[in-house]
C-alpha atoms as a PDB file:
ATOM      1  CA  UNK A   1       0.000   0.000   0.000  1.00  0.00           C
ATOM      2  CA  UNK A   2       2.857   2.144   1.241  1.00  0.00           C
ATOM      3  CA  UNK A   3       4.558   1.542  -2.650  1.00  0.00           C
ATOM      4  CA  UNK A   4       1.432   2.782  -4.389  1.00  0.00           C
ATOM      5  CA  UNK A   5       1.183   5.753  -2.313  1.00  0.00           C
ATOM      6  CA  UNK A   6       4.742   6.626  -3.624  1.00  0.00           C
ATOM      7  CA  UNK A   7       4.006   5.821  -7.155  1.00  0.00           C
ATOM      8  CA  UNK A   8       1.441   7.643  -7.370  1.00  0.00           C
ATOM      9  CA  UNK A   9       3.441  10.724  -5.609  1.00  0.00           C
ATOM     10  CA  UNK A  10       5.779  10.524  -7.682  1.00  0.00           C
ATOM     11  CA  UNK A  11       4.109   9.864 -10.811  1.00  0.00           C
ATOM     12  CA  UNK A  12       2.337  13.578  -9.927  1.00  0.00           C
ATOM     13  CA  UNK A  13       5.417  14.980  -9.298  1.00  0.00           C
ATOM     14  CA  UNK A  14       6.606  14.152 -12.510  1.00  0.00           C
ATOM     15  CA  UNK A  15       3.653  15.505 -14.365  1.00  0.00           C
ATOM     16  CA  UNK A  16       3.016  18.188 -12.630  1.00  0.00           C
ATOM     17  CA  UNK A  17       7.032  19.115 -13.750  1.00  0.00           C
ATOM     18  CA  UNK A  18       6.951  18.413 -17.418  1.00  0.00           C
ATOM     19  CA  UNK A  19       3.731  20.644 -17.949  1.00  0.00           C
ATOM     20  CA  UNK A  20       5.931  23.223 -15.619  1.00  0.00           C
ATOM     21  CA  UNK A  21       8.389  22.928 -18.426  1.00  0.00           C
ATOM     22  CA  UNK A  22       6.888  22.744 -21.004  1.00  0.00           C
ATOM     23  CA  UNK A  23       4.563  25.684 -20.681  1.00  0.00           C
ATOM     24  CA  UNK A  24       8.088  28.095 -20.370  1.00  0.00           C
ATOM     25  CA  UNK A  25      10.200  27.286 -22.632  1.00  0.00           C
ATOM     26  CA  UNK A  26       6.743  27.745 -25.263  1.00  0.00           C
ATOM     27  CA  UNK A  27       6.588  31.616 -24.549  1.00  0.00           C
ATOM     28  CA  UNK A  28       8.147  34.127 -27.010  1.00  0.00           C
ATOM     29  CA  UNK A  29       8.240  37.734 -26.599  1.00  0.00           C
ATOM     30  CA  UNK A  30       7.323  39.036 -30.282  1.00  0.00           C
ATOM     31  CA  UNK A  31       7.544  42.368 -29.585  1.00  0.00           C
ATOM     32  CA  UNK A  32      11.341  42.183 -28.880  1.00  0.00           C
ATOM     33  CA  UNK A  33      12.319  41.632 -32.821  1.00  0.00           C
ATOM     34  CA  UNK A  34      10.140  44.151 -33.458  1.00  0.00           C
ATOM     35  CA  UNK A  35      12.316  47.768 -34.348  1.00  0.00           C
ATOM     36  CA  UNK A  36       9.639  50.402 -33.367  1.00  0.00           C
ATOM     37  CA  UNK A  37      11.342  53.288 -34.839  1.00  0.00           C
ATOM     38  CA  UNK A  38      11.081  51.854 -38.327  1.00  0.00           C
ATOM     39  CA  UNK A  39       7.736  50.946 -37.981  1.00  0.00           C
ATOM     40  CA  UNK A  40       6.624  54.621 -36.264  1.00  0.00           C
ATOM     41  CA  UNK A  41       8.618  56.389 -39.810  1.00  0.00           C
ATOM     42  CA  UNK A  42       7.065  54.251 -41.930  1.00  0.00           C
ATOM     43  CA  UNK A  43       3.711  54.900 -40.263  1.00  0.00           C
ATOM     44  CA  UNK A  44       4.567  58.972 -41.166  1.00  0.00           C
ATOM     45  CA  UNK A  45       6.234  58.414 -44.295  1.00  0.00           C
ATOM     46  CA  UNK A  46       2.331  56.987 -45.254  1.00  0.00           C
ATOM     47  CA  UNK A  47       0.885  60.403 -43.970  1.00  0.00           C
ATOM     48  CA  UNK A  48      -0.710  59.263 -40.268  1.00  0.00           C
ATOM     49  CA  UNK A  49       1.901  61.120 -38.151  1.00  0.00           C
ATOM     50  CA  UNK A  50       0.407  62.401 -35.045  1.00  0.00           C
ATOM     51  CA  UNK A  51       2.132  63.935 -31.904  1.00  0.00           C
ATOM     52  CA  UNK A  52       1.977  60.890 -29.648  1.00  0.00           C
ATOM     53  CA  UNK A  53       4.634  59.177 -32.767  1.00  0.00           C
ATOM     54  CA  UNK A  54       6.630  62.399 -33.066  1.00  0.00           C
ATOM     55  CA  UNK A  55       6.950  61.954 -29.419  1.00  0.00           C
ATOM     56  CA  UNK A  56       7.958  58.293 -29.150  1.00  0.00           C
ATOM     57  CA  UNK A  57      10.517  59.037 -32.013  1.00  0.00           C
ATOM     58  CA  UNK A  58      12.021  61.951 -30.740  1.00  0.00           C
ATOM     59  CA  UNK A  59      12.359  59.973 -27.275  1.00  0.00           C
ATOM     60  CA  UNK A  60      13.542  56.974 -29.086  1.00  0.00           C
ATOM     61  CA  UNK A  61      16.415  59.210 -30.476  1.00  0.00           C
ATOM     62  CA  UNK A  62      17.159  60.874 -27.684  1.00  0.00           C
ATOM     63  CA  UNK A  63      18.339  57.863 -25.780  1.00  0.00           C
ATOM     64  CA  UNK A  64      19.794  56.067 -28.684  1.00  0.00           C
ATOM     65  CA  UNK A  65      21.921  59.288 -28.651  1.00  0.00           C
ATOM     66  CA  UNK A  66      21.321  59.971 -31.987  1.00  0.00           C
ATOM     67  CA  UNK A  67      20.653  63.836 -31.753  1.00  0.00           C
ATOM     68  CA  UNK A  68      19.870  64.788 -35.163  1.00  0.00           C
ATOM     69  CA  UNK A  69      16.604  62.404 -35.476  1.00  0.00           C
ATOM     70  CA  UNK A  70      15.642  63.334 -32.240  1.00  0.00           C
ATOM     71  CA  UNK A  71      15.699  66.772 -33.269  1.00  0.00           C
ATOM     72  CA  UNK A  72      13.598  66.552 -36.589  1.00  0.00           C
ATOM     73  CA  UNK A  73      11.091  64.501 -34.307  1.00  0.00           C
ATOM     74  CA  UNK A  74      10.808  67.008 -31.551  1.00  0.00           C
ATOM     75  CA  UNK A  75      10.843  69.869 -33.917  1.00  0.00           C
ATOM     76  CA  UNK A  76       7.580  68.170 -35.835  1.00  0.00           C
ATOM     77  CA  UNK A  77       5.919  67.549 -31.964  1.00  0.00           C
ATOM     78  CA  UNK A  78       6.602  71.417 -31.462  1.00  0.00           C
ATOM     79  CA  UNK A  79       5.161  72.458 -34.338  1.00  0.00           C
ATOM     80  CA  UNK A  80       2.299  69.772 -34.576  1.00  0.00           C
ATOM     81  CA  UNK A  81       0.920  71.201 -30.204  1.00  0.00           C
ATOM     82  CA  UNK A  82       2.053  73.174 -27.761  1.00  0.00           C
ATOM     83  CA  UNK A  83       4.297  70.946 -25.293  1.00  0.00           C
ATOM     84  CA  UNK A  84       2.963  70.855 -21.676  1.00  0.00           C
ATOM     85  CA  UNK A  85       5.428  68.354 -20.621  1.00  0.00           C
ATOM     86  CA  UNK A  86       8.297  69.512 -18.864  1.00  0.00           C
ATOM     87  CA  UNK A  87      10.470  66.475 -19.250  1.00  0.00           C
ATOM     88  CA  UNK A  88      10.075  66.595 -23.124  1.00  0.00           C
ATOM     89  CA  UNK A  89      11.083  70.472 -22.727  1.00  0.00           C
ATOM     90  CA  UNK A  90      14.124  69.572 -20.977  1.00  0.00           C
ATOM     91  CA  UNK A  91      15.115  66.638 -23.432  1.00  0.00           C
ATOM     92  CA  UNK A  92      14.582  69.124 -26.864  1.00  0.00           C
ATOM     93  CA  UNK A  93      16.855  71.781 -25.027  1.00  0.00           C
ATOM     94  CA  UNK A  94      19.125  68.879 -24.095  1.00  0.00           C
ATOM     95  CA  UNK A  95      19.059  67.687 -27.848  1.00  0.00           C
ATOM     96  CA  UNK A  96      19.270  71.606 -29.213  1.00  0.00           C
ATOM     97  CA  UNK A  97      22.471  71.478 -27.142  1.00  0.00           C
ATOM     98  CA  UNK A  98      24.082  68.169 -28.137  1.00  0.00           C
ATOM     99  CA  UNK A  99      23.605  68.976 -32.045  1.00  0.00           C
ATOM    100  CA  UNK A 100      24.987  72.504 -31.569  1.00  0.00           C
ATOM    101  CA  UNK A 101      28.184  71.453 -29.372  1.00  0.00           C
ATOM    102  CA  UNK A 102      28.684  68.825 -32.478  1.00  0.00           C
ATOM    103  CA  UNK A 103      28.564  71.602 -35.004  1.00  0.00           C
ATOM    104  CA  UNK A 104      30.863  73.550 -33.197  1.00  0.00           C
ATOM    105  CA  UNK A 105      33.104  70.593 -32.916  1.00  0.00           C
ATOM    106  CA  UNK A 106      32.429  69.296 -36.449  1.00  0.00           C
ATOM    107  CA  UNK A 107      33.967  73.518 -37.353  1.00  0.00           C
ATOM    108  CA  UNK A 108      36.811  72.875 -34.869  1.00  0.00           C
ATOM    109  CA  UNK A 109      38.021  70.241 -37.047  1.00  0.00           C
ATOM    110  CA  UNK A 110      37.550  71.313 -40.284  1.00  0.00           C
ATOM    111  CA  UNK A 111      39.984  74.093 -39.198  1.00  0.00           C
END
């Protein structure tokens, strides 16, 4: 009686562990491949830009460093409303700054 007892434990145990498993290693994340800065240009190249994309692009830019895009982008969200947010005002100065100490570098060596 004692043996079945244990069989039958560990016969659960083992099931309950392979479903466990088995549901993990099934989940994918398919938003990681996904490069959301292509897909928010493309989505203004076809005409449907709207603040809330110049927004995400412009922040996308700014913390890929890439201070030129980010500039176009938050230059399009000034001109498309009036910014209320104080941490976007402080990242488009930030940005205005970083693209004009780059010009002034980009003259320096030119000289």
């Amino acid at each position: 009686m004692k043996f079945k007892s244990n069989l039958l434990a560990f016969l659960l145990f083992a099931g309950i562990s392979t479903v466990s498993f088995s549901q993990t290693s099934t989940k994918t994340d398919v938003n990681k491949d996904i490069d959301v800065v292509r897909a928010y240009e493309q989505v203004v190249q076809e005409g449907y830009g709207t603040p809330f994309i110049y927004k995400n692009l412009a922040n996308a830019y700014y913390f890929r460093n890439e201070y030129k895009n980010a500039l176009i982008w938050f230059e399009k969200l000034s001109e498309a409303e009036k910014n209320a947010d104080p941490e976007i005002a402080q990242r488009y100065q930030q940005t205005l700054k970083a693209v004009k100490a780059s010009k002034t570098s980009d003259a320096v060596v030119k000289i």
